[in-house]
Protein backbone atom coordinates (compact mmCIF):
# COMPACT_ATOMS: atom_id res chain seq x y z
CA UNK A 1 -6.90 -19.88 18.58
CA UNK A 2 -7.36 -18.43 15.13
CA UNK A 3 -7.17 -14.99 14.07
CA UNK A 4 -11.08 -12.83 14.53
CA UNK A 5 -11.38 -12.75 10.25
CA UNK A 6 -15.19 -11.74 8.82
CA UNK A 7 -15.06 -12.26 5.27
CA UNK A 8 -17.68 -10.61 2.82
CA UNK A 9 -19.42 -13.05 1.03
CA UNK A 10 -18.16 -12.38 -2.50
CA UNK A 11 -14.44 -12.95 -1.57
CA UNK A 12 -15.46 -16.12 0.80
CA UNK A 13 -17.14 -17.46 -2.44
CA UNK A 14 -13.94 -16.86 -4.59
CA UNK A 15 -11.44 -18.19 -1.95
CA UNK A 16 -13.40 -21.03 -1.62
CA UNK A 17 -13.52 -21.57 -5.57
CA UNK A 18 -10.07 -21.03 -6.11
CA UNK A 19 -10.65 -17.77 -8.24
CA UNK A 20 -7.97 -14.88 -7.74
CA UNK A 21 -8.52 -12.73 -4.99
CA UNK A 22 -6.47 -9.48 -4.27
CA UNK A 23 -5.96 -7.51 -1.24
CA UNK A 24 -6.58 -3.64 -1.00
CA UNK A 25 -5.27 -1.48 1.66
CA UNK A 26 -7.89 0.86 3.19
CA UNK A 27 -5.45 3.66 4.79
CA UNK A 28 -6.18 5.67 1.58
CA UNK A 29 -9.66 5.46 1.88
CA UNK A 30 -9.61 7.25 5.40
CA UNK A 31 -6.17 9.12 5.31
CA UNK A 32 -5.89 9.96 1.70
CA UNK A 33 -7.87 11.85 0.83
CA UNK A 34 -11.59 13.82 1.59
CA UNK A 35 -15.18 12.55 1.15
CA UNK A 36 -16.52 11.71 -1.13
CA UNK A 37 -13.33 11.38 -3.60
CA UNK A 38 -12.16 8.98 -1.06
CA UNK A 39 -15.19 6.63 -1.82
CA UNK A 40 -15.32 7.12 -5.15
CA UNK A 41 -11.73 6.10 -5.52
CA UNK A 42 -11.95 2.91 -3.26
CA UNK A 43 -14.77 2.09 -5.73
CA UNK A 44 -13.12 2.89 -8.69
CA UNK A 45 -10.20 0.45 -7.32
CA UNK A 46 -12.12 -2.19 -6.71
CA UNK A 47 -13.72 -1.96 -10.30
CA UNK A 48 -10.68 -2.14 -11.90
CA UNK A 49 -9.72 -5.35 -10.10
CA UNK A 50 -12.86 -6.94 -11.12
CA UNK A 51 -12.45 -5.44 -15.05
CA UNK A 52 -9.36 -7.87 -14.82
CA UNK A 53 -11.26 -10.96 -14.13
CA UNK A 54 -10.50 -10.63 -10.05
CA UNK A 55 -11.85 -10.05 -6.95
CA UNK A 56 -11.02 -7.15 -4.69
CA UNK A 57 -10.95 -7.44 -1.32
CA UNK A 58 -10.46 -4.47 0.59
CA UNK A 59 -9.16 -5.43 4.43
CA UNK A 60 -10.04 -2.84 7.32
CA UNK A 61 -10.77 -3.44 10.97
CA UNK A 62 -14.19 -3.12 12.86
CA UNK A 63 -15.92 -4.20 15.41
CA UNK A 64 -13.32 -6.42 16.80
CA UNK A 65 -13.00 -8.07 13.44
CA UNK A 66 -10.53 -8.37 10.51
CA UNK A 67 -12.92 -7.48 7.59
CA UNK A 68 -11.52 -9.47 4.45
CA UNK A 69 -13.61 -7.14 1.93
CA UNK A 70 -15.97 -4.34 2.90
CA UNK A 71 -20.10 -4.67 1.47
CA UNK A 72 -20.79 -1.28 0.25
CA UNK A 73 -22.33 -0.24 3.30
CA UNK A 74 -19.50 -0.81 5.05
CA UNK A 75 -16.92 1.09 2.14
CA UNK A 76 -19.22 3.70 2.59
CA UNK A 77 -18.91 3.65 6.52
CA UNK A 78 -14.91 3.22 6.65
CA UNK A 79 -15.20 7.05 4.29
CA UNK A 80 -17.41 9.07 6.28
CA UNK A 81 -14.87 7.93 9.76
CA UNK A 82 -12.32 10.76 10.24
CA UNK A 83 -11.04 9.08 12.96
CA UNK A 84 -9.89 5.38 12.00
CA UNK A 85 -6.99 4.53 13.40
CA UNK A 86 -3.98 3.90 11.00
CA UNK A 87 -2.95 0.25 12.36
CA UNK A 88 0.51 -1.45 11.16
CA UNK A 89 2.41 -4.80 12.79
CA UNK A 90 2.89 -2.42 16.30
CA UNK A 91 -0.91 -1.46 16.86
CA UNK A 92 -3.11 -4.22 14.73
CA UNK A 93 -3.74 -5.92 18.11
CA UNK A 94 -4.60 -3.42 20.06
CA UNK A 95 -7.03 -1.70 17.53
CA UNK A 96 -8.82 -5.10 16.83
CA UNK A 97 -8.79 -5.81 21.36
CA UNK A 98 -10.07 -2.29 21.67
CA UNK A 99 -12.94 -2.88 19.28
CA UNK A 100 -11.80 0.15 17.14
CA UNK A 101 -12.20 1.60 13.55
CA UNK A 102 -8.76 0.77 12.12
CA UNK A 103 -8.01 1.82 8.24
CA UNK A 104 -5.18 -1.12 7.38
CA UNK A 105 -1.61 0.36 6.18
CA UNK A 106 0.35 -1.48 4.09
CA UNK A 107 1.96 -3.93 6.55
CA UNK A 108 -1.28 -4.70 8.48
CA UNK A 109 -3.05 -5.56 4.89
CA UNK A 110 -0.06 -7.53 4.48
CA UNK A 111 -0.99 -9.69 8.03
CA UNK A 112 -4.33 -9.57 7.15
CA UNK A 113 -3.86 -10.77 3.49
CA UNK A 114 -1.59 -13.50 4.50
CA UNK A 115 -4.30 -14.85 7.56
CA UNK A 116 -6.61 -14.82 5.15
CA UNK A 117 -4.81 -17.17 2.28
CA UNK A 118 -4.71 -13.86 -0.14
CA UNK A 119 -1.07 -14.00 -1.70
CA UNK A 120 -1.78 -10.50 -4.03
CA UNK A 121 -1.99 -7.37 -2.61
CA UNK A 122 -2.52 -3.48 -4.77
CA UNK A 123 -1.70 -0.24 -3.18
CA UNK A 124 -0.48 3.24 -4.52
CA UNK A 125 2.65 3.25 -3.07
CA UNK A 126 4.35 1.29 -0.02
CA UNK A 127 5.94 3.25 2.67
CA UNK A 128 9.91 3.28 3.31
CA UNK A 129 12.69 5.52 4.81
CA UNK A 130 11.39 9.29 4.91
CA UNK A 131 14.10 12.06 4.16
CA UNK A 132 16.17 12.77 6.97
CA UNK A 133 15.93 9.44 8.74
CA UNK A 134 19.51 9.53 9.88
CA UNK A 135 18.09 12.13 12.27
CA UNK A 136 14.79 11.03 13.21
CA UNK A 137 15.12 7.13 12.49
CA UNK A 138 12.04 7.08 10.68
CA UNK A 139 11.43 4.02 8.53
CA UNK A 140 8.27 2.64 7.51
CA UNK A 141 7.61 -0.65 9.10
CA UNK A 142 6.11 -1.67 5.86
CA UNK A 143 9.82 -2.11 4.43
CA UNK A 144 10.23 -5.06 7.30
CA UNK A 145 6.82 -6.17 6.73
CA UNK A 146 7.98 -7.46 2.79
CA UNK A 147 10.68 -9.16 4.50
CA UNK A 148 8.46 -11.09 7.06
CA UNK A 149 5.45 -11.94 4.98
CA UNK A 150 4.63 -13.92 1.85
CA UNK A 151 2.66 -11.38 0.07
CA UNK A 152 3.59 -10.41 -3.43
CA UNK A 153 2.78 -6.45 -3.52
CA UNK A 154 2.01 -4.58 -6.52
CA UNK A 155 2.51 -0.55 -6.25
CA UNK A 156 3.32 2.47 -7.99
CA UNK A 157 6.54 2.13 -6.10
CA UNK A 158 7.55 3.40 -3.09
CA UNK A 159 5.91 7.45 -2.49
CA UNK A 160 7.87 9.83 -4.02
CA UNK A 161 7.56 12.28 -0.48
CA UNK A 162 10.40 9.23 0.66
CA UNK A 163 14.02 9.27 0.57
CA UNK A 164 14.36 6.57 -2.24
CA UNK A 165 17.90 5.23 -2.60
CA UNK A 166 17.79 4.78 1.55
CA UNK A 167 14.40 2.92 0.53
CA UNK A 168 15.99 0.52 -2.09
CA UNK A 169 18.85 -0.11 0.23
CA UNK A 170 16.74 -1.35 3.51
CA UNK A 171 14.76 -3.12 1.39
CA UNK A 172 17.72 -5.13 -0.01
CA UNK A 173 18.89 -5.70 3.60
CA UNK A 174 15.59 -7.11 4.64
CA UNK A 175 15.90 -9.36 1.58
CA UNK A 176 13.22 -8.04 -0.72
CA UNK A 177 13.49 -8.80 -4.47
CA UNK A 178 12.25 -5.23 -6.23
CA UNK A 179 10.96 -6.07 -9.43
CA UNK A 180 10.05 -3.50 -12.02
CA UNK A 181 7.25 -4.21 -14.62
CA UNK A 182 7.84 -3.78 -18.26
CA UNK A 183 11.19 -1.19 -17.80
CA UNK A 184 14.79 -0.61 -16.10
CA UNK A 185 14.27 2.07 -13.98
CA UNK A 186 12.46 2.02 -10.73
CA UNK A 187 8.93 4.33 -10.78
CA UNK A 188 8.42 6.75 -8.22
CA UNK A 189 4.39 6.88 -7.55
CA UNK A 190 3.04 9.98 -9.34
CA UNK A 191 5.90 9.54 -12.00
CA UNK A 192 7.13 6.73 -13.91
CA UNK A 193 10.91 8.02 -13.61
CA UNK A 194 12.65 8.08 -10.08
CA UNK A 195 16.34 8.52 -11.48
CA UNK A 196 17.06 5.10 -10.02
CA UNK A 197 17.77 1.70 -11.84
CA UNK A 198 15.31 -0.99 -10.26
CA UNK A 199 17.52 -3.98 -8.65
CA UNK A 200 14.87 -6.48 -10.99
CA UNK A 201 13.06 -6.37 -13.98
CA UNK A 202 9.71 -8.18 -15.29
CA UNK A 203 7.88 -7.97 -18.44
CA UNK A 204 5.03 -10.41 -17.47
CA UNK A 205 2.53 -11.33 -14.42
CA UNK A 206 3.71 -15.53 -15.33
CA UNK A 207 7.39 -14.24 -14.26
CA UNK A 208 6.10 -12.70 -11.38
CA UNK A 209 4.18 -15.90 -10.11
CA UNK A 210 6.28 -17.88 -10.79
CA UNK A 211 8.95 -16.12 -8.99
CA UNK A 212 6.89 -15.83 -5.86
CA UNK A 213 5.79 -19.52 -6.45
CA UNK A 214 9.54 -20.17 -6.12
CA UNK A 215 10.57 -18.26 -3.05
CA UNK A 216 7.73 -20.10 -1.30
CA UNK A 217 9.38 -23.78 -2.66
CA UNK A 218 12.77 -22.59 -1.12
CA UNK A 219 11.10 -21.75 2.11
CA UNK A 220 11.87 -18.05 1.94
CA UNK A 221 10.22 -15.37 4.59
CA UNK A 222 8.57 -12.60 2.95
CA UNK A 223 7.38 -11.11 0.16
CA UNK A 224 7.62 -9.57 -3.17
CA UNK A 225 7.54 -5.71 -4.64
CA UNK A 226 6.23 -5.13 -7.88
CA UNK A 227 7.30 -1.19 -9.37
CA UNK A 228 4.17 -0.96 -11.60
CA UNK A 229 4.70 2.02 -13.47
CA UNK A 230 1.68 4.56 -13.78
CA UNK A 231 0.53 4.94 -17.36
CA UNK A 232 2.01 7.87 -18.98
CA UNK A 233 -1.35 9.69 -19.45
CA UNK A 234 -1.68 9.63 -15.97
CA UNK A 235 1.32 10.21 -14.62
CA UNK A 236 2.57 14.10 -12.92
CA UNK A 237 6.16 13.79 -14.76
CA UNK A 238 9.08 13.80 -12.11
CA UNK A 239 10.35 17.45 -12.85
CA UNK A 240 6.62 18.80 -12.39
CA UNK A 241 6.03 16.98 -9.02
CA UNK A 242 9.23 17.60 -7.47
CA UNK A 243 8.87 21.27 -6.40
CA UNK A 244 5.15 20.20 -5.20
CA UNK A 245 6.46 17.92 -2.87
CA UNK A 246 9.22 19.80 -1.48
CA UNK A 247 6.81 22.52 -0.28
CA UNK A 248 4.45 20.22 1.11
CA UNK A 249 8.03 18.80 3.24
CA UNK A 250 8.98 22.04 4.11
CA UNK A 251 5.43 22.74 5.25
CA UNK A 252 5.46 20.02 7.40
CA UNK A 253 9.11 20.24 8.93
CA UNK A 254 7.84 23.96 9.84
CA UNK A 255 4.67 22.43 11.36
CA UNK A 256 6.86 20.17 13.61
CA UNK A 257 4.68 17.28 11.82
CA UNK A 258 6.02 13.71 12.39
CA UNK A 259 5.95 10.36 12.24
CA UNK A 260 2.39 8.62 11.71
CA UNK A 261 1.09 12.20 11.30
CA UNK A 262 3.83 12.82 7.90
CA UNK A 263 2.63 10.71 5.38
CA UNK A 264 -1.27 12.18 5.85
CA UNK A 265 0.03 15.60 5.39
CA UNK A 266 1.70 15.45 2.83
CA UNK A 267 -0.38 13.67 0.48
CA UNK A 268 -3.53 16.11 1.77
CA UNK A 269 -1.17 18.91 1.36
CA UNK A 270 0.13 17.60 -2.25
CA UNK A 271 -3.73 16.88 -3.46
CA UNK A 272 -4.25 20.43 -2.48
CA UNK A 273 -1.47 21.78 -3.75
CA UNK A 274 -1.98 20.12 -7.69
CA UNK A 275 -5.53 20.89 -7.27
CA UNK A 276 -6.73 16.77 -6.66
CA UNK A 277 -4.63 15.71 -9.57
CA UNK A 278 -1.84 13.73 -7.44
C-alpha cells in the first residue's frame, strides 16, 4: 500500500529532475492569520523560495489526498476555509480517511515531506513545550516529530509564546541537533535574541547538508533544526514583544483556552495586538 500523495505538477517535474524542492507548512495559511493576508503571505513564501533558485511545495490535505504543493486555485481554496482541521502525527489519518480539509502543522508536513522524498522543510516557527507544562503536560508533538523523521527544518526558531529552555531541553532528549545560522545565541521567532545560547552553530547551508547528509550515513532517526534568525529590519526586538505576548497569555489563561486551541489565539491575538506587524 502506498501513502494517497497528489503532487502538483511543478514539484512532480522538479522531484523528478532532481532540482531542490522544499516543503511549506500550511497551518499558517488557515490558522494564522485572516483573509486575505493569509494568501498573500503563503504567496509571498512561496516566491521567496523560488527567488532562491527552488521550488516550494506547500503540503495540505484534501479530498482524501496528501497534496504535495497547492495550484493557485487550490492556495486560494485552503484561505477562504475557516474550518481546516489542524492535523499532526495523532489525527493525519483520520483527516485524510474522513475526506477532510486538513491545514498540515509542523509534524504532519514533516510525514508528508518525508513520503514524498522532500528532505527541506520552511516554517515560522516549530512548536515545543508551552509555559506551564509541568501543570498541563502540554508539549508540541512537533518536538518528537524532529526526533522521528529525516527532515532538516529551517525556522525562525521555536515561537516565542513557548517556554524555551523546557523547549531546548526535550529537544536534546529526543536527540535533535539545534543548529543556529550565522550566530551563538538561539533566535526566538519575532526576535533574533531569546537570551539562550543555541546547543550548535552554522555559518553556511554546505555545513548544514552535509551534516544532515551525515546523520542519514550513520543511520540516525530524525531530523534537523535550523534557528534562522529574522533579519534585523524585520525583526519586533525581544524587549518590545515580550509584554505583547504576555497579555495575549494572560488573555488566554483567563479564557480557559487550551491545547490545539492556544497557539491560534495567541498569534491572532498578538497580530492584533501589534497591529499585523508580528
Amino acid at each position: 500500500m502506498t501513502a494517497p500523495l497528489t503532487f502538483a505538477p511543478e514539484v512532480r517535474a522538479a522531484l523528478d529532475a532532481g532540482r531542490p524542492v522544499v516543503a511549506l507548512e500550511s497551518t499558517i495559511i488557515t490558522h494564522g492569520m485572516p483573509f486575505p493576508q493569509n494568501l498573500e503571505t503563503a504567496q509571498a513564501v512561496e516566491a521567496e523560495v523560488r527567488a532562491a533558485g527552488a521550488v516550494p511545495a506547500t503540503i495540505a490535505v484534501m479530498g482524501g489526498h496528501i497534496h504535495i504543493g497547492l495550484t493557485p486555485p487550490e492556495l486560494e481554496r485552503l484561505a477562504r476555509t475557516p474550518d481546516a482541521m489542524k492535523p499532526s502525527r495523532a489525527d493525519l489519518a483520520v483527516c485524510l480517511a474522513s475526506g477532510a480539509t486538513g491545514a498540515t502543522t509542523v509534524a504532519a508536513t514533516m510525514i508528508c515531506a518525508a513520503l514524498a522524498g522532500i528532505s527541506v522543510f520552511a516554517t515560522g516557527g516549530i512548536g515545543g513545550v508551552h509555559r506551564g507544562a509541568e501543570e498541563s503536560f502540554d508539549i508540541s508533538a512537533d518536538l518528537a516529530e524532529l526526533g522521528l523523521t529525516p527532515v532538516t527544518v529551517v525556522a525562525a526558531g521555536a515561537k516565542a509564546i513557548l517556554d524555551l529552555p523546557k523547549t531546548l531541553e526535550v529537544l536534546e532528549t529526543n536527540g535533535v541537533p539545534v543548529i543556529a545560522f550565522g550566530q551563538d545565541e538561539l533566535p526566538a521567532f519575532w526576535s533574533r535574541s531569546s537570551g539562550l545560547k543555541a546547543p550548535l552553530r552554522a555559518d553556511s547551508a554546505g555545513e548544514i547538508a552535509a551534516a544532515h547528509l551525515m546523520r542519514r550515513r550513520l543511520g540516525l532517526s530524525g531530523g534537523q533544526l535550523v534557528a534562522n534568525p529574522i533579519p534585523p529590519e524585520a525583526e519586533i526586538p525581544r524587549e518590545e514583544i515580550v509584554p505583547v505576548i504576555e497579555a495575549a497569555l494572560a488573555e488566554a489563561a483567563a479564557q480557559g483556552i487550551a491545547a490545539k486551541a492556544v497557539t491560534p489565539f495567541l498569534l491572532a491575538r498578538i497580530f492584533a495586538l501589534t497591529e499585523g506587524r508580528s
